[in-house]
C-alpha atoms as a PDB file:
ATOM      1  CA  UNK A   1     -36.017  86.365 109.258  1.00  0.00           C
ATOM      2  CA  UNK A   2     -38.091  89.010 109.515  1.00  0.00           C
ATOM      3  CA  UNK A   3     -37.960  92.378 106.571  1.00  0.00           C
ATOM      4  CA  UNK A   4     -36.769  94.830 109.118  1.00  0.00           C
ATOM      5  CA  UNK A   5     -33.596  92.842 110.157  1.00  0.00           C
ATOM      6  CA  UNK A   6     -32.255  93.982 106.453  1.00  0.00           C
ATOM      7  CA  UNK A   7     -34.031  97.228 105.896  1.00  0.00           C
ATOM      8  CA  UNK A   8     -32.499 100.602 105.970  1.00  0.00           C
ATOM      9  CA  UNK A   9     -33.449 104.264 107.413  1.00  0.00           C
ATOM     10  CA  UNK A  10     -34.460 105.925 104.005  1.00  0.00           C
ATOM     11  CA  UNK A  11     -33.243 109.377 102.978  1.00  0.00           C
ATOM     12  CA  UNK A  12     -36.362 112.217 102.362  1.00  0.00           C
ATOM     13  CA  UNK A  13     -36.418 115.107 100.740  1.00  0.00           C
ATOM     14  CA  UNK A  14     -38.938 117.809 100.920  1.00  0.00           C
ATOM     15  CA  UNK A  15     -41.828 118.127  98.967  1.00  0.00           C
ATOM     16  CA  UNK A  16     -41.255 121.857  97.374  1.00  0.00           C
ATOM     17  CA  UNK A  17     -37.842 120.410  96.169  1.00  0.00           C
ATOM     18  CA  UNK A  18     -37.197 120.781  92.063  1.00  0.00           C
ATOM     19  CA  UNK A  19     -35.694 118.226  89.981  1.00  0.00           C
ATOM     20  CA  UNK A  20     -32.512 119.730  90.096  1.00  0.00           C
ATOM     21  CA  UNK A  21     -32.314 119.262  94.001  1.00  0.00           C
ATOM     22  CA  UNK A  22     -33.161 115.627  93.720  1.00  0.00           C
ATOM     23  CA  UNK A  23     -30.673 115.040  91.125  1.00  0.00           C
ATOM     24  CA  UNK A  24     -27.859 116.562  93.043  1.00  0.00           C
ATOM     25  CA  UNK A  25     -28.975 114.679  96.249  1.00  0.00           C
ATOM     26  CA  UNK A  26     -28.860 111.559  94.727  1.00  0.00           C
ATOM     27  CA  UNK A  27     -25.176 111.946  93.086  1.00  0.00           C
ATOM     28  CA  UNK A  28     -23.930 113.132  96.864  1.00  0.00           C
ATOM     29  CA  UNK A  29     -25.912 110.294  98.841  1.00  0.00           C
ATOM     30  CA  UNK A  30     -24.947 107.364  95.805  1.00  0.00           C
ATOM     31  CA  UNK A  31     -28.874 106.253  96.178  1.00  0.00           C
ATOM     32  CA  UNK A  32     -31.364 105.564  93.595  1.00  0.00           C
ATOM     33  CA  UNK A  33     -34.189 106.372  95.526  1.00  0.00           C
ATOM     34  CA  UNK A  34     -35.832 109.179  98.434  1.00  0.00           C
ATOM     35  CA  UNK A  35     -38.491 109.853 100.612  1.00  0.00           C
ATOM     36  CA  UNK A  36     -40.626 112.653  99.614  1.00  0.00           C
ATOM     37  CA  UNK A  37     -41.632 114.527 102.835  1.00  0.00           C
ATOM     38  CA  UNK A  38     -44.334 117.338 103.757  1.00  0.00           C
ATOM     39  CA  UNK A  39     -44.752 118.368 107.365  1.00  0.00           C
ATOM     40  CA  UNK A  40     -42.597 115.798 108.293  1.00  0.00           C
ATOM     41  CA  UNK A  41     -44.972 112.914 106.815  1.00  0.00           C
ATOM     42  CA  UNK A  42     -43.691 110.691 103.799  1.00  0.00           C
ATOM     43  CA  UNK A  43     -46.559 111.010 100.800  1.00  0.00           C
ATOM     44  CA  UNK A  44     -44.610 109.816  97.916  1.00  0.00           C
ATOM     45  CA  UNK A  45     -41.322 108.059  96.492  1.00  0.00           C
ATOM     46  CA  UNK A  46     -38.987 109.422  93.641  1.00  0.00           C
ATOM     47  CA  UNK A  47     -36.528 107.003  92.169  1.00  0.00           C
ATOM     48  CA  UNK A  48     -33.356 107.550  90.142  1.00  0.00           C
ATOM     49  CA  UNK A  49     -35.208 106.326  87.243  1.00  0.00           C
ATOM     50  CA  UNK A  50     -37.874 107.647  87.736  1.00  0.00           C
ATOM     51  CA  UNK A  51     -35.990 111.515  87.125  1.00  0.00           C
ATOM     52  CA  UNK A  52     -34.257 109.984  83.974  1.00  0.00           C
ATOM     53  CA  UNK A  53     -37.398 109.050  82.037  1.00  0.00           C
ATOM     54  CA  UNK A  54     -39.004 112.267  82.672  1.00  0.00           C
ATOM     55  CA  UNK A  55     -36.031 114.456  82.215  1.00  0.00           C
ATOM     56  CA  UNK A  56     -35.505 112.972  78.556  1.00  0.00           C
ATOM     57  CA  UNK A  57     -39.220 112.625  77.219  1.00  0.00           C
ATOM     58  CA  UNK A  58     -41.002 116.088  79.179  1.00  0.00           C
ATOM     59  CA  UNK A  59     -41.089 118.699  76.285  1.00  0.00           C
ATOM     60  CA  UNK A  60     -41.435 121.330  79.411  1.00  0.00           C
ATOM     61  CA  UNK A  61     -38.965 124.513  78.291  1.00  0.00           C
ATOM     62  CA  UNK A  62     -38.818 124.600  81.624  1.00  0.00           C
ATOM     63  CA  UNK A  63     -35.243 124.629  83.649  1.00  0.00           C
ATOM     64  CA  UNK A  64     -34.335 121.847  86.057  1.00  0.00           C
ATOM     65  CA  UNK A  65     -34.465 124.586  88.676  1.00  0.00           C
ATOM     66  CA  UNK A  66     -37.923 124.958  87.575  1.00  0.00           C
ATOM     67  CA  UNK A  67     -39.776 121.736  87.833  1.00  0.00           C
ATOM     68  CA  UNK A  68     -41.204 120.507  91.018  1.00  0.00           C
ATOM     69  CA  UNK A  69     -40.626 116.938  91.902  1.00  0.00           C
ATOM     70  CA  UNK A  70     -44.474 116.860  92.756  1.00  0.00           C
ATOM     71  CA  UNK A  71     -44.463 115.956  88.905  1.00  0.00           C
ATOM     72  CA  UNK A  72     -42.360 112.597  89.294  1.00  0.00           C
ATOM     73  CA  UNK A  73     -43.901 111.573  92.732  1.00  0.00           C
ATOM     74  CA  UNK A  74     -45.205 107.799  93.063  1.00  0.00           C
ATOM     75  CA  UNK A  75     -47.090 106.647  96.147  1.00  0.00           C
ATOM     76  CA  UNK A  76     -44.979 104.705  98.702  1.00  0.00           C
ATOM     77  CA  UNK A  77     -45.797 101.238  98.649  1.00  0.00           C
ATOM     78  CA  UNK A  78     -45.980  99.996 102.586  1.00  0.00           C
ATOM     79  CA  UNK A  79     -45.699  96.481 103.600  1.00  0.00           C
ATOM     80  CA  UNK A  80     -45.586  94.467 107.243  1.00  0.00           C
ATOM     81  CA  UNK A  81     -42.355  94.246 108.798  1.00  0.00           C
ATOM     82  CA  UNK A  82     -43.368  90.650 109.331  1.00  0.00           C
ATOM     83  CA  UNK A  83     -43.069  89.717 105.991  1.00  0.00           C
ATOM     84  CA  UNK A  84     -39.873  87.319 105.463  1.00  0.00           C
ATOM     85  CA  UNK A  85     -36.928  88.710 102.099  1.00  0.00           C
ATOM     86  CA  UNK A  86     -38.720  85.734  99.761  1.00  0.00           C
ATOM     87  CA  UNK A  87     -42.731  87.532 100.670  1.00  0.00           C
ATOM     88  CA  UNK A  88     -40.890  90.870  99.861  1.00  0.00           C
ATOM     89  CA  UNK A  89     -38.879  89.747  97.125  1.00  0.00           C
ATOM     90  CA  UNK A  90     -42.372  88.317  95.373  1.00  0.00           C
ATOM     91  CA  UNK A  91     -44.157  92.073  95.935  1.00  0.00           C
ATOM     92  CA  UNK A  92     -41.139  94.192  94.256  1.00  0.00           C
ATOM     93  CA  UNK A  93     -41.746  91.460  91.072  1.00  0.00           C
ATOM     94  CA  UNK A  94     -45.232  91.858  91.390  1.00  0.00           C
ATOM     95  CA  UNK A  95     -45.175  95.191  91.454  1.00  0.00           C
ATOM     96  CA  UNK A  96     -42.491  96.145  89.414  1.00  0.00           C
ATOM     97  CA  UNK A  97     -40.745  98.096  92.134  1.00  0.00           C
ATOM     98  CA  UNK A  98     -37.131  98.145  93.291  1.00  0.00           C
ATOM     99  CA  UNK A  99     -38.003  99.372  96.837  1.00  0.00           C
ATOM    100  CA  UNK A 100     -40.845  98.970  99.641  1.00  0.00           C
ATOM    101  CA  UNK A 101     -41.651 100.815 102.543  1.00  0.00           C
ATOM    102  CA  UNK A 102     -41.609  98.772 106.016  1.00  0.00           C
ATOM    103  CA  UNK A 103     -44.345 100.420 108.295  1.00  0.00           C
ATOM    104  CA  UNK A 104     -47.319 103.201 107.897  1.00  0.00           C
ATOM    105  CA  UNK A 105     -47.393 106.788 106.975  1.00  0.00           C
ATOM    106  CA  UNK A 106     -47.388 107.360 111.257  1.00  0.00           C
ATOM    107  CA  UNK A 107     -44.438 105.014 111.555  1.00  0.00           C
ATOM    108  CA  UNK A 108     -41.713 104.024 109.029  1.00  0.00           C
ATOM    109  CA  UNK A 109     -39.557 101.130 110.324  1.00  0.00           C
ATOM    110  CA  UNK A 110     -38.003 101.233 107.576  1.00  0.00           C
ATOM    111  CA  UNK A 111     -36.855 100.539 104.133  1.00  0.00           C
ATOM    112  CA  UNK A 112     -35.922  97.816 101.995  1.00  0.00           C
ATOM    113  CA  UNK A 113     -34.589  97.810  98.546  1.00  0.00           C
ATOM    114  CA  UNK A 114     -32.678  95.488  95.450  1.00  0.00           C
ATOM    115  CA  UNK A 115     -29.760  96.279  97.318  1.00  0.00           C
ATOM    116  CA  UNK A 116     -30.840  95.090 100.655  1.00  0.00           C
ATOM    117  CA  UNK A 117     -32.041  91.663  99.097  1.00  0.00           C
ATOM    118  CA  UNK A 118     -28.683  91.341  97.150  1.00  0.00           C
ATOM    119  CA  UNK A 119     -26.720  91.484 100.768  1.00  0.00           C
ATOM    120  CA  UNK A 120     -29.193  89.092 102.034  1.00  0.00           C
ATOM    121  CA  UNK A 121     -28.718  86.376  99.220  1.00  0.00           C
ATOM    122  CA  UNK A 122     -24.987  86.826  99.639  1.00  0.00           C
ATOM    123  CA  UNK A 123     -25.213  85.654 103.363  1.00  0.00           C
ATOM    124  CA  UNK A 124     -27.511  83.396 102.944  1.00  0.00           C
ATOM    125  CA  UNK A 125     -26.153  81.439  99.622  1.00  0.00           C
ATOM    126  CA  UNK A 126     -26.709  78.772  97.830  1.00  0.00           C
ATOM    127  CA  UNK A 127     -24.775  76.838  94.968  1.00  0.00           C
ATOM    128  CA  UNK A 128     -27.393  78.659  92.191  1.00  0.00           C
ATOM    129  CA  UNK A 129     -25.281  79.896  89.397  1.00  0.00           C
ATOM    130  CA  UNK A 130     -25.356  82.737  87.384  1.00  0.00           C
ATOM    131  CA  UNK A 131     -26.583  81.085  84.317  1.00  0.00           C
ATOM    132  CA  UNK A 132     -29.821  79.420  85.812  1.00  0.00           C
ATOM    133  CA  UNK A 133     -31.260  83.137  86.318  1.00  0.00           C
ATOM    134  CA  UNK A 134     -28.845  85.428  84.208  1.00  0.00           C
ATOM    135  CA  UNK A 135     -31.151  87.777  81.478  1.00  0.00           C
ATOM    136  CA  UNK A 136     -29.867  86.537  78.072  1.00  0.00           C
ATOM    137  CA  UNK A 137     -31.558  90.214  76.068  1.00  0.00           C
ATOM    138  CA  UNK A 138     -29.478  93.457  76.619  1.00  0.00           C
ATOM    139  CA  UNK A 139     -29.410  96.600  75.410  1.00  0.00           C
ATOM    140  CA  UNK A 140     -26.113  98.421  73.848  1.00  0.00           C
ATOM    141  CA  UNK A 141     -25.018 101.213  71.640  1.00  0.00           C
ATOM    142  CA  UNK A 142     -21.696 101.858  70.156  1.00  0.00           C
ATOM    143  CA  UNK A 143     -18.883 104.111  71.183  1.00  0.00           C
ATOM    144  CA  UNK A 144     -19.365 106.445  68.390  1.00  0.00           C
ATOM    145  CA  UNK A 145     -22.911 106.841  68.420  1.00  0.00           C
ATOM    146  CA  UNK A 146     -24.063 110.948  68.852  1.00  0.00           C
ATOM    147  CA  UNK A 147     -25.323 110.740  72.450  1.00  0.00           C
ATOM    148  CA  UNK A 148     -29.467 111.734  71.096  1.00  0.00           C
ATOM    149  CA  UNK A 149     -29.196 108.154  69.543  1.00  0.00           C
ATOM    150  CA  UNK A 150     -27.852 106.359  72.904  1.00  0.00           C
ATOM    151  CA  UNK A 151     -30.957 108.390  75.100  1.00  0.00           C
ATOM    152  CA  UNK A 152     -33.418 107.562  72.253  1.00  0.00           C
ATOM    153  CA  UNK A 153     -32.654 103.853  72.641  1.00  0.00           C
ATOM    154  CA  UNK A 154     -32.694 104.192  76.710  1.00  0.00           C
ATOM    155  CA  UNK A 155     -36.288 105.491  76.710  1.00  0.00           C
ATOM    156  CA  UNK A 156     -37.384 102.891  73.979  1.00  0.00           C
ATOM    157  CA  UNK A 157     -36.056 100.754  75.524  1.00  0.00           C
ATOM    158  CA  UNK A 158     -36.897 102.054  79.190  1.00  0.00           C
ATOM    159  CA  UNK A 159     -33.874 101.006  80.594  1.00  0.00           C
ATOM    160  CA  UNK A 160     -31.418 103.079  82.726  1.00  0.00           C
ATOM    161  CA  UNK A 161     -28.522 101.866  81.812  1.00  0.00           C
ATOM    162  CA  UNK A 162     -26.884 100.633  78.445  1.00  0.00           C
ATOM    163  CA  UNK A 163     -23.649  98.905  77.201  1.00  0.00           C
ATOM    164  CA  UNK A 164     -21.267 100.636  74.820  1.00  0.00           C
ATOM    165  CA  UNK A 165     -19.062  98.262  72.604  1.00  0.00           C
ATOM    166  CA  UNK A 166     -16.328  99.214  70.646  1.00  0.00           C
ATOM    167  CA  UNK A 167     -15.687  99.043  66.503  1.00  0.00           C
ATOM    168  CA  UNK A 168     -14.631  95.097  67.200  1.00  0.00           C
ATOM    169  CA  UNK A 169     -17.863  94.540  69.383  1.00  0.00           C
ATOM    170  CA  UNK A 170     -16.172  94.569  72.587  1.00  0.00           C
ATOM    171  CA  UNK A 171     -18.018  96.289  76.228  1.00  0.00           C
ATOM    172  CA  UNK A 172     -16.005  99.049  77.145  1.00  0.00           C
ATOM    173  CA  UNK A 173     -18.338 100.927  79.280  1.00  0.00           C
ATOM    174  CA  UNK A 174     -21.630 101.565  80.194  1.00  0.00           C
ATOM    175  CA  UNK A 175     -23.746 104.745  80.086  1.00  0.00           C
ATOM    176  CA  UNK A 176     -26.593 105.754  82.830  1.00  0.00           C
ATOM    177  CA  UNK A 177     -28.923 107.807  83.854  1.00  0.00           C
ATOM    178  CA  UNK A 178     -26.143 108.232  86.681  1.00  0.00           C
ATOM    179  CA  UNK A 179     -23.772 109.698  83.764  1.00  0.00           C
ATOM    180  CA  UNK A 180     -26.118 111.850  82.740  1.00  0.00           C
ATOM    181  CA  UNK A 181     -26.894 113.245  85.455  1.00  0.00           C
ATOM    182  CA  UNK A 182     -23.654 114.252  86.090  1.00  0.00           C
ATOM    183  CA  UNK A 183     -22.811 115.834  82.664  1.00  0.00           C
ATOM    184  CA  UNK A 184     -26.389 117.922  83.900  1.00  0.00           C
ATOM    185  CA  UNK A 185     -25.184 119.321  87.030  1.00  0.00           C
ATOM    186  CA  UNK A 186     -21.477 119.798  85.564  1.00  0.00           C
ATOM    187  CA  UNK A 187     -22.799 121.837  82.709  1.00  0.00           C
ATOM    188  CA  UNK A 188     -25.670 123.705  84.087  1.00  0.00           C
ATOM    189  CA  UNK A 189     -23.680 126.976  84.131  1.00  0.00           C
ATOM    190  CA  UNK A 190     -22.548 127.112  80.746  1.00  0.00           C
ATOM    191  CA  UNK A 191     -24.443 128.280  77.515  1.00  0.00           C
ATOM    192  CA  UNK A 192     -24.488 126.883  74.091  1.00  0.00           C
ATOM    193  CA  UNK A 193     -24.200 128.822  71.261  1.00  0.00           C
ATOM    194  CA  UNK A 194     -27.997 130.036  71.199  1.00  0.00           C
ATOM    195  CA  UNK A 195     -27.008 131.650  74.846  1.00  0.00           C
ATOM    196  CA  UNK A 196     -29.673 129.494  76.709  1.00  0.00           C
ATOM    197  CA  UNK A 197     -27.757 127.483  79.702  1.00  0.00           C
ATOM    198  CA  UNK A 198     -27.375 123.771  79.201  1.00  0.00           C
ATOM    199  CA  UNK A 199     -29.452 123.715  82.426  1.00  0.00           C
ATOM    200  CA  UNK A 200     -32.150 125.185  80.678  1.00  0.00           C
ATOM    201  CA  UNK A 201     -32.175 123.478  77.612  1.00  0.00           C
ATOM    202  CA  UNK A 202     -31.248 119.940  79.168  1.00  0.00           C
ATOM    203  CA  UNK A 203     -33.532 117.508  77.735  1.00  0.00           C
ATOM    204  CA  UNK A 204     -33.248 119.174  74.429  1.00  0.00           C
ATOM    205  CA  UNK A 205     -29.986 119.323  74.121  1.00  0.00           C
ATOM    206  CA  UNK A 206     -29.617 115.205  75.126  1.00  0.00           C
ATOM    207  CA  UNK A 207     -32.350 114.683  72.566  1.00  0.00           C
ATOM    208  CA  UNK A 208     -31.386 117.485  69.684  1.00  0.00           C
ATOM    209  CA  UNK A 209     -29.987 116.026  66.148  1.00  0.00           C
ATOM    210  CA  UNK A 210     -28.315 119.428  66.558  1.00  0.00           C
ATOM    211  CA  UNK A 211     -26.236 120.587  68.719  1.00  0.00           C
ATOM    212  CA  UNK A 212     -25.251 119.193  71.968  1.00  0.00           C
ATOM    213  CA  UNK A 213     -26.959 115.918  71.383  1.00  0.00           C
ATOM    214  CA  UNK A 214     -25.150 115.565  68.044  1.00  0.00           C
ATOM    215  CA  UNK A 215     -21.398 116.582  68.614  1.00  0.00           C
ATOM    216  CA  UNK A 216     -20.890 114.574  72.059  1.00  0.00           C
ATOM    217  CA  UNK A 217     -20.332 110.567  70.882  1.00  0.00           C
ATOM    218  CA  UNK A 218     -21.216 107.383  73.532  1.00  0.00           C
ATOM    219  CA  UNK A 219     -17.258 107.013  74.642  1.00  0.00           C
ATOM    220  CA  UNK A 220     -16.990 110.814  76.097  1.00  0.00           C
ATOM    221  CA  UNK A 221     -20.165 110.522  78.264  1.00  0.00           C
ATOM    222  CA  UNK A 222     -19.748 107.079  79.329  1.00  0.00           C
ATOM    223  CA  UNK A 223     -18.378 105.576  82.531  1.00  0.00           C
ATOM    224  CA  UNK A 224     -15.267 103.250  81.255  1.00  0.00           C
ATOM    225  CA  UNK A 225     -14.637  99.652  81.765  1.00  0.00           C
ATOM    226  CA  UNK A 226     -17.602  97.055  82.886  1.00  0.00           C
ATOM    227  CA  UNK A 227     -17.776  94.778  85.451  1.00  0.00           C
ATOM    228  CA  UNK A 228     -18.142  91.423  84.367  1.00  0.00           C
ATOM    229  CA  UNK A 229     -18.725  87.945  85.557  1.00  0.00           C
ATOM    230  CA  UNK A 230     -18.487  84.605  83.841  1.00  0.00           C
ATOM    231  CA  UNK A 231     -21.693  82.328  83.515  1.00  0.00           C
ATOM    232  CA  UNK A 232     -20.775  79.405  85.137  1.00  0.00           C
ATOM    233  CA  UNK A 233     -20.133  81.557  88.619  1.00  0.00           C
ATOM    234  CA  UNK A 234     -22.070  81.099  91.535  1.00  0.00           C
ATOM    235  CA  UNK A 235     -24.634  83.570  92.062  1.00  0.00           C
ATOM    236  CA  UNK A 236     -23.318  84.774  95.442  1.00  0.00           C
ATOM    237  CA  UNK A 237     -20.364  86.040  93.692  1.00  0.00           C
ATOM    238  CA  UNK A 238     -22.272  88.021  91.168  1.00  0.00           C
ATOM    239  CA  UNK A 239     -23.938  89.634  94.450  1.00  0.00           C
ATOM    240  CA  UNK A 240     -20.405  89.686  95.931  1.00  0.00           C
ATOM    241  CA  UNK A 241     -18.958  91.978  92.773  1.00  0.00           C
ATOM    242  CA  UNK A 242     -22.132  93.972  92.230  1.00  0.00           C
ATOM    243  CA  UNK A 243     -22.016  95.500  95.812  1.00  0.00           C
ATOM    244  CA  UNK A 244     -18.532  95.895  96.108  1.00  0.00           C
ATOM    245  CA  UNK A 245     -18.628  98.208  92.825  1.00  0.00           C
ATOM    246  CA  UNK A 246     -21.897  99.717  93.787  1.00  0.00           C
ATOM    247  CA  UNK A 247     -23.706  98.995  90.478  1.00  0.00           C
ATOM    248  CA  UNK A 248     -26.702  97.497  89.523  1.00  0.00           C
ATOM    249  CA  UNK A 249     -25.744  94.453  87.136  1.00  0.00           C
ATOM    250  CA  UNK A 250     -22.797  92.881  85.925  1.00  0.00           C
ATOM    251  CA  UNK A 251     -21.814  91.756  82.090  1.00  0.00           C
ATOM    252  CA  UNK A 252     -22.289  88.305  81.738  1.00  0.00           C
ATOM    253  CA  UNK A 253     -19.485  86.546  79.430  1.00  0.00           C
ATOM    254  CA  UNK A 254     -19.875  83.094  78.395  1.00  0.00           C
ATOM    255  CA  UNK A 255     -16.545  80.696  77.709  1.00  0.00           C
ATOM    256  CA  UNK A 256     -15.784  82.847  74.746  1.00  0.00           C
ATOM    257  CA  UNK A 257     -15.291  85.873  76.476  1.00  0.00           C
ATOM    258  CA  UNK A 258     -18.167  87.088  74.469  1.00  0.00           C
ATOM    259  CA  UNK A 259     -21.412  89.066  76.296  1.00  0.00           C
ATOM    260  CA  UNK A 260     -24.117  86.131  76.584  1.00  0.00           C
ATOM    261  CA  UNK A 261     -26.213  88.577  78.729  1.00  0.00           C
ATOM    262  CA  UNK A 262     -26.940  90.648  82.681  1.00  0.00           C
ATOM    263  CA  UNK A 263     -27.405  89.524  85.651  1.00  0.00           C
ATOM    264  CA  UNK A 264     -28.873  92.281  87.725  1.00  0.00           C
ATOM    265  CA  UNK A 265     -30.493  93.158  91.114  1.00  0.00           C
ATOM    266  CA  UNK A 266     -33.927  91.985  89.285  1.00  0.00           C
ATOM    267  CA  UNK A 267     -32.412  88.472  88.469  1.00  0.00           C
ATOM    268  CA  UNK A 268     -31.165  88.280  91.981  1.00  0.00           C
ATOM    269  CA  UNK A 269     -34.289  89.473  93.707  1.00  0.00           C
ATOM    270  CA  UNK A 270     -36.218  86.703  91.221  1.00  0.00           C
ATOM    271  CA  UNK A 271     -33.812  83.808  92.480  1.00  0.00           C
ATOM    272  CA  UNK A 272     -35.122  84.992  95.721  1.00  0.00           C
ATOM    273  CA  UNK A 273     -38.315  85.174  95.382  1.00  0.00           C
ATOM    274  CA  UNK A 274     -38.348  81.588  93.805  1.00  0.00           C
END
């Protein structure tokens, strides 16, 4: 089977766009990735984590309407659309990429993504289970940690995503770049108490010991409940649960009911590639 059979048109945006305008095209489109464009040519790729990292460790004062995306740009990586989902899968671990580009600059057939290999293991199964390729280390925070904490451990960490547990250890939600985003665009109008707009002040006020950073806890900016899976479950139903709730890993429990680790897109597109 050849790439392009699974690919997808990709979504651009153009190249004198700000941050800002990325971030609210990727809450209305639900993608974690776009096609820069200039004169109707593609000359770079800006992923969803790619705006998170930058947004929470740039010391610009600058406001979110203020910052070009030329900043964040990455070159597009292009591959043959004869390559088969196991050649692709191999590149994206290779590379350390979540998407590639199907195609040339002159012609983009199109392009192909995590996502796109997760729907392809899921009709093509096998009787792999979740455990064989599941990531036992994960990264979590606790409900009433001040939000500057919960960032700070995202960027150590560089992860865009993180698990909150409760007092008695137990996931209740999960906060991500996603989330954050959101609280951005919701608040951009209003000021804090040094009359600068949250928009303005955005990465310092995630970051600040003071402030907004400080007074908003984990379990207010988080997105409640997790979606979990048990260890001994096939693989193709981890694939199965992660599309149907649109996220990018599940909660792994083991017999216990206790987390024993994730199994994301990246352990998916690894069973693939192997």
């Amino acid at each position: 089977m050849s790439i392009v059979e699974i690919s997808n048109k990709p979504i651009t945006i153009l190249k004198h766009s700000t941050i800002s305008d990325i971030i609210k095209k990727l809450l209305e489109t639900k993608l974690s990735r776009l096609i820069v464009v200039e004169d109707g040519k593609p000359i770079g790729i800006i992923t969803e984590k790619d705006v998170g990292l930058f947004l929470f460790s740039e010391n610009s004062k600058q406001g979110l309407d203020d910052i070009p995306i030329s900043k964040i740009v990455k070159p597009i990586l292009f591959i043959e659309e004869g390559l088969t989902p196991k050649e692709s899968a191999k590149i994206m671990l290779e590379k350390e990429t979540s998407s590639l580009t199907i195609g040339s600059k002159e012609n983009i057939k199109g392009i192909i993504t995590k996502t796109d290999l997760v729907k392809h293991y899921l009709e093509n199964s096998s009787d792999k289970k979740v455990v064989d390729y599941m990531t036992h280390d994960y990264v979590y925070t606790h409900s009433a940690a001040p939000l500057f904490k919960v960032i700070r451990k995202m960027l150590e960490n560089k992860v865009s995503r993180i698990i909150v547990k409760n007092q008695n250890e137990e996931p209740i939600g999960i906060i991500s770049f996603r989330d954050l985003f959101r609280i951005s665009i919701e608040l951009g109008s209003e000021e804090d108490d040094s009359g600068f707009t949250i928009s303005d002040q955005i990465r310092k006020g995630f970051l600040s010991e003071k402030g907004f950073g400080d007074i908003s806890l984990a379990r207010e900016v988080m997105t409640k409940g997790i979606v979990s899976i048990k260890f001994n479950e096939k693989l193709s139903e981890a694939c199965k649960l992660i599309l149907e709730n649109n996220v990018s890993g599940l909660v792994v429990l083991d017999g216990n009911g206790s987390i024993a680790g994730i199994i994301s897109k990246t352990d998916i597109t690894k069973a693939i590639a192997n």
